[in-house]
N, C-alpha and C. Protein backbone atom coordinates (compact mmCIF):
# COMPACT_ATOMS: atom_id res chain seq x y z
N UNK A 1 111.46 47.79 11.90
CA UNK A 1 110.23 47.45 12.60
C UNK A 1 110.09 45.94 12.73
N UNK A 2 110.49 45.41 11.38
CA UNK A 2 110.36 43.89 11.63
C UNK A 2 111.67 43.48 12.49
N UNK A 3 112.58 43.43 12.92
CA UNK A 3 113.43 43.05 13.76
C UNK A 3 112.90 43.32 15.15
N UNK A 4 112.35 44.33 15.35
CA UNK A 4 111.71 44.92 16.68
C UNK A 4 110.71 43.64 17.27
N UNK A 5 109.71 43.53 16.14
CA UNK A 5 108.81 42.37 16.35
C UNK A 5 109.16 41.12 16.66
N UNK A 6 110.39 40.86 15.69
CA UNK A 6 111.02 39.39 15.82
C UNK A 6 112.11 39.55 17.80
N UNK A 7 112.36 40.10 17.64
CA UNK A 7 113.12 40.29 19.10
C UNK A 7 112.00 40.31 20.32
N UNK A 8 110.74 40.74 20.25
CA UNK A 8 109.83 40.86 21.08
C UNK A 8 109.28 39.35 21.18
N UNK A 9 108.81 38.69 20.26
CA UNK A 9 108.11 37.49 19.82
C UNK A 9 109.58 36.67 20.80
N UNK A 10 110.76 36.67 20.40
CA UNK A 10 111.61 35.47 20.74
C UNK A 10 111.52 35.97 22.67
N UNK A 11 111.43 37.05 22.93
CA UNK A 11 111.75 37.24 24.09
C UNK A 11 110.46 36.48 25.06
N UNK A 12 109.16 36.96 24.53
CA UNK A 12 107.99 36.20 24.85
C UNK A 12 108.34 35.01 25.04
N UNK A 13 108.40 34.11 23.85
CA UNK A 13 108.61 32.71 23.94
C UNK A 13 109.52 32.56 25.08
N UNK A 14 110.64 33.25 25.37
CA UNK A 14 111.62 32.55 26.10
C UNK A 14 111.01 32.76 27.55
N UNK A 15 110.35 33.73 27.68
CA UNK A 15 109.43 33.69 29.34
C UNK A 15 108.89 32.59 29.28
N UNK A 16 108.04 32.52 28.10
CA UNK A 16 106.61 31.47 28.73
C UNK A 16 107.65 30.11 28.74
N UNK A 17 108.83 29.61 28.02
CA UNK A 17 109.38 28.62 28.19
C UNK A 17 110.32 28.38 29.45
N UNK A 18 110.59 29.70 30.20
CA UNK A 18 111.52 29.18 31.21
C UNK A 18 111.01 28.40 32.41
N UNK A 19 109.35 28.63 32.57
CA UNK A 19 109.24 27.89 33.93
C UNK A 19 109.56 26.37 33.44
N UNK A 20 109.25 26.02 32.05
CA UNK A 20 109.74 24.50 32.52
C UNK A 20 111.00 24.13 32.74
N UNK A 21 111.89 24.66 32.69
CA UNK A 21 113.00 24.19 33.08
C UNK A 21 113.38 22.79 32.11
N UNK A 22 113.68 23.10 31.11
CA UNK A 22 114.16 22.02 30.02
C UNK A 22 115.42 21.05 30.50
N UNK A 23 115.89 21.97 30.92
CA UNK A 23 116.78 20.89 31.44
C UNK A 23 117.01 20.00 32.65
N UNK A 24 115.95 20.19 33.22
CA UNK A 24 115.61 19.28 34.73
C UNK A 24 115.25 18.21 33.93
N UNK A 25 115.74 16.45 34.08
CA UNK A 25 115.41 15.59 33.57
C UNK A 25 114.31 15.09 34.47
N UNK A 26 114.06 15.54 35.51
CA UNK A 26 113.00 14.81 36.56
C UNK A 26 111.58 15.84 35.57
N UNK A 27 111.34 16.75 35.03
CA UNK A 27 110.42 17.79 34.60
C UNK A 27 109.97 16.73 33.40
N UNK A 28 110.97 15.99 33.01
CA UNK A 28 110.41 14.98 31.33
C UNK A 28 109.92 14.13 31.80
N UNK A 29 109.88 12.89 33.49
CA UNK A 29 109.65 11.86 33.60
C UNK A 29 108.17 11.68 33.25
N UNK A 30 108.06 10.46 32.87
CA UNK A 30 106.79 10.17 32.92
C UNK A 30 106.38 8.92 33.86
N UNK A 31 107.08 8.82 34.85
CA UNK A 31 107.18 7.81 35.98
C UNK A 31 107.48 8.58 37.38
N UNK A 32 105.89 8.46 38.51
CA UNK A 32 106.02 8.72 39.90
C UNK A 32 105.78 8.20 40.35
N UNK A 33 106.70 8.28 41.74
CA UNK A 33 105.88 7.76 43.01
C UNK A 33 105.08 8.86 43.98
N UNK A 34 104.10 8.68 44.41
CA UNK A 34 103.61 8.60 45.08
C UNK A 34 103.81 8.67 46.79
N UNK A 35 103.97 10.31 47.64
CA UNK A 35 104.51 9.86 48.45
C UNK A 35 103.60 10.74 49.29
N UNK A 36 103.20 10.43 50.94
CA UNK A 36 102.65 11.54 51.61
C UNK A 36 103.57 12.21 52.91
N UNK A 37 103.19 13.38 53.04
CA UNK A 37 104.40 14.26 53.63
C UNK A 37 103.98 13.43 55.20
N UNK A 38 105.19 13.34 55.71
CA UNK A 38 105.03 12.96 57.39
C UNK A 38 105.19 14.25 58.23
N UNK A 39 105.35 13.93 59.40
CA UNK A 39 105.49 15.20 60.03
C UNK A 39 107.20 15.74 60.21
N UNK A 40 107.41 16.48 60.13
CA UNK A 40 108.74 17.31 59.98
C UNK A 40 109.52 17.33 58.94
N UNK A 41 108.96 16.20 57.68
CA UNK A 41 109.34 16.22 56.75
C UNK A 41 109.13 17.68 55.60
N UNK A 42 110.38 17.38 54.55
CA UNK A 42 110.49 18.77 53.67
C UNK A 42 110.56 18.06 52.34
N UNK A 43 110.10 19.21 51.40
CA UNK A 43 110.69 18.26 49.82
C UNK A 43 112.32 18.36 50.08
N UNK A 44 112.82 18.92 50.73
CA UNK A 44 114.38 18.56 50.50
C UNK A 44 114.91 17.26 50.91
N UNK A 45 113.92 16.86 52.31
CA UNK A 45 114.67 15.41 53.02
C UNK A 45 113.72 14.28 52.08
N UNK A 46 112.83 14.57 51.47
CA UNK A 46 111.98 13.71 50.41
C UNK A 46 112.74 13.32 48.72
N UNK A 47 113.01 14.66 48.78
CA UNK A 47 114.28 14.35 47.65
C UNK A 47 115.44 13.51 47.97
N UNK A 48 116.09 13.93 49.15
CA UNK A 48 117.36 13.25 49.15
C UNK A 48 117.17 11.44 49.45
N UNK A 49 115.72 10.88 50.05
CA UNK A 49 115.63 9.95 50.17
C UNK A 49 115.47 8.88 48.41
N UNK A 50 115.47 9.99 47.64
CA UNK A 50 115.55 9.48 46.03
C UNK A 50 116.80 9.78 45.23
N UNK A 51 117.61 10.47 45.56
CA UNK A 51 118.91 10.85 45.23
C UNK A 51 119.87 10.53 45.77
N UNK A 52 121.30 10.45 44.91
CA UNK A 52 122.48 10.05 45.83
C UNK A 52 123.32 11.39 46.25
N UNK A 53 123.43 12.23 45.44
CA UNK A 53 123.71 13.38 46.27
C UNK A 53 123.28 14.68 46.39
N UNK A 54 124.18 16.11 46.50
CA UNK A 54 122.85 16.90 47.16
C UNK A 54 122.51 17.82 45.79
N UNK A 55 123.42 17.54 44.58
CA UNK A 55 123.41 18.52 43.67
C UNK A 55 122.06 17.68 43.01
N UNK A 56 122.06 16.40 42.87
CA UNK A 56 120.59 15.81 42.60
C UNK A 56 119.32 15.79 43.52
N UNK A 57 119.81 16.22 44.01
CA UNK A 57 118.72 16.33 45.27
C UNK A 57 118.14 17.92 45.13
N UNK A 58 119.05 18.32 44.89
CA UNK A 58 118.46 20.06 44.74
C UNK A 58 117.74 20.40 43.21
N UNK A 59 117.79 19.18 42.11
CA UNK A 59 117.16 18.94 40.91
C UNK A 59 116.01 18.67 41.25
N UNK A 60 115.83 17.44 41.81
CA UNK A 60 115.02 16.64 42.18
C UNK A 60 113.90 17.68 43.17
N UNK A 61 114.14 18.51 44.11
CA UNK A 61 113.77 18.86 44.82
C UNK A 61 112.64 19.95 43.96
N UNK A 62 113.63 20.67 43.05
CA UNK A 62 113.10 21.73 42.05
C UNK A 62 111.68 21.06 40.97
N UNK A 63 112.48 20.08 41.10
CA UNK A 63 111.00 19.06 40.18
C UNK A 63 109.90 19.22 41.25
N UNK A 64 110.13 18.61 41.99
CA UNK A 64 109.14 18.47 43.06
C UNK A 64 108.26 19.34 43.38
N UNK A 65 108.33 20.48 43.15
CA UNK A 65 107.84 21.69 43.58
C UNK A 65 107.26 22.05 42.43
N UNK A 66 107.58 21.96 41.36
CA UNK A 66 107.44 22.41 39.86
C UNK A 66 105.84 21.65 39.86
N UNK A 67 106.46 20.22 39.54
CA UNK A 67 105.38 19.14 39.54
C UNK A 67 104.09 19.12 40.31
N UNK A 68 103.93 19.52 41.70
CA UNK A 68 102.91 19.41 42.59
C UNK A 68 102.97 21.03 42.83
N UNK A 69 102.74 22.29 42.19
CA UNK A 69 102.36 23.00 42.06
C UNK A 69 102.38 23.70 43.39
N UNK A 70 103.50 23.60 43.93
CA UNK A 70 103.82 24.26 45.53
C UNK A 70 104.66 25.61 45.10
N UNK A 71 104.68 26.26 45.96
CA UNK A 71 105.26 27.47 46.38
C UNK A 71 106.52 27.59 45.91
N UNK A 72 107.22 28.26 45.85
CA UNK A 72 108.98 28.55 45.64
C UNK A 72 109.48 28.17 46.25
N UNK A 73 109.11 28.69 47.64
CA UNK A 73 110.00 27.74 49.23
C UNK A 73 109.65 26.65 49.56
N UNK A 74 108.63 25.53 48.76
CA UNK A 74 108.60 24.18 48.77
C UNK A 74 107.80 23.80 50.04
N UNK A 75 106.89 24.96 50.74
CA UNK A 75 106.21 24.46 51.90
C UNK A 75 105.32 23.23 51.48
N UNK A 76 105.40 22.58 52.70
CA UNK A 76 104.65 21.79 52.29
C UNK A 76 103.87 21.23 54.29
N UNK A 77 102.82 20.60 54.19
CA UNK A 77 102.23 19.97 55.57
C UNK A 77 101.96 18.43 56.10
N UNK A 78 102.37 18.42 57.02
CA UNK A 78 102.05 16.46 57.38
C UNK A 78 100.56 15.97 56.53
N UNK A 79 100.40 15.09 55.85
CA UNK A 79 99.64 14.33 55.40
C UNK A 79 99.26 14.54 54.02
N UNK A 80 100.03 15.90 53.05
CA UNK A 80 100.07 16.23 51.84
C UNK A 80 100.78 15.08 50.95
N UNK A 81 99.95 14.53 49.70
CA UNK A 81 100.30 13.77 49.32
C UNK A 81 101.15 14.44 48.05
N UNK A 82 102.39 13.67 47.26
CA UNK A 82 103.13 14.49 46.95
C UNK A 82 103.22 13.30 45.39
N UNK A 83 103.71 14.07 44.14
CA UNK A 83 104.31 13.33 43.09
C UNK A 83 105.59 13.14 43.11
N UNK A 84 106.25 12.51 43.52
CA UNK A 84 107.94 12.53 43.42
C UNK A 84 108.05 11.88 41.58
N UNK A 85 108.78 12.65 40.63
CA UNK A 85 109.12 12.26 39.55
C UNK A 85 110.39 11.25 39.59
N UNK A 86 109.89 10.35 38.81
CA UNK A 86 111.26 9.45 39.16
C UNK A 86 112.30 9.11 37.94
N UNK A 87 113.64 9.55 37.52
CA UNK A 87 114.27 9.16 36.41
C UNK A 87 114.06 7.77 35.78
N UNK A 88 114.51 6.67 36.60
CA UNK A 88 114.03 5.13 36.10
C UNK A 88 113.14 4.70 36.92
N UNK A 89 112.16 3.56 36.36
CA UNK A 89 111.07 2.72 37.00
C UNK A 89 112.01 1.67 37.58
N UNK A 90 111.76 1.42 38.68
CA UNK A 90 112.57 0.60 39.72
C UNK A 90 111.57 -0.99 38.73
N UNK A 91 112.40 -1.50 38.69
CA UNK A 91 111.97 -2.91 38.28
C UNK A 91 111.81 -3.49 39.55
N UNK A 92 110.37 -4.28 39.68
CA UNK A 92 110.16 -5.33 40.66
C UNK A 92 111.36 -6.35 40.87
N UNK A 93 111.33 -6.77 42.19
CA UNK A 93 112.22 -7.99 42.82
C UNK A 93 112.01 -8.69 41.84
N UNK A 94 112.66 -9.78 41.53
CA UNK A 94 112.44 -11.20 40.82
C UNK A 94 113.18 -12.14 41.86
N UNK A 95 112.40 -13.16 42.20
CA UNK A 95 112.60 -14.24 42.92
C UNK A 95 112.73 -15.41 41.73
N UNK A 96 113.85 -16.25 41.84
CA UNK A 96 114.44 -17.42 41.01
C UNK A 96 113.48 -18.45 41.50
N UNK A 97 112.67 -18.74 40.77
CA UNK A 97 111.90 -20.24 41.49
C UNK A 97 112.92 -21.62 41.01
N UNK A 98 112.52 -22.37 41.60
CA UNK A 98 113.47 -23.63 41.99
C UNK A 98 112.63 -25.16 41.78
């Protein structure tokens, strides 16, 4: 009986833990930008404008959707403002003064 319980309990946990997706590193960031949807734009062409290729882009994309609480198929509409999670904080320009 107690094995029954313990197998039920781990199986629970492992539902309620799969939507986060532990291993998406964009799901840990604690750094976004800020972006609003244009017209014909998708989270896929929004991703790839933050990624270098498409297997990060299809991470990235999965964050995206996760994060701003959209649909499965990632619909999204012109003027929806969006969280893009970002792996590193882009450091500001630095200009050398003289």
């Amino acid at each position: 009986m107690k094995k029954l319980a313990v197998v039920a309990l781990v199986g629970v946990l492992l539902t309620l833990a799969a939507p986060f997706h532990l291993g998406n590193a964009y799901l840990r960031s604690s750094d976004f930008d800020i972006v609003t949807v244009k017209r014909n734009e998708s989270v896929w062409t929004i991703a790839e404008r933050y990624t270098r290729n498409a297997a990060q882009s299809q991470v990235l994309m999965e964050a995206i959707i996760e994060v701003n609480g959209l649909s499965t198929d990632g619909s999204v509409r012109a003027g929806q403002k969006l969280r893009i999670p970002l792996l590193e904080q882009a450091l500001p320009s630095q200009v050398a003064a003289k």
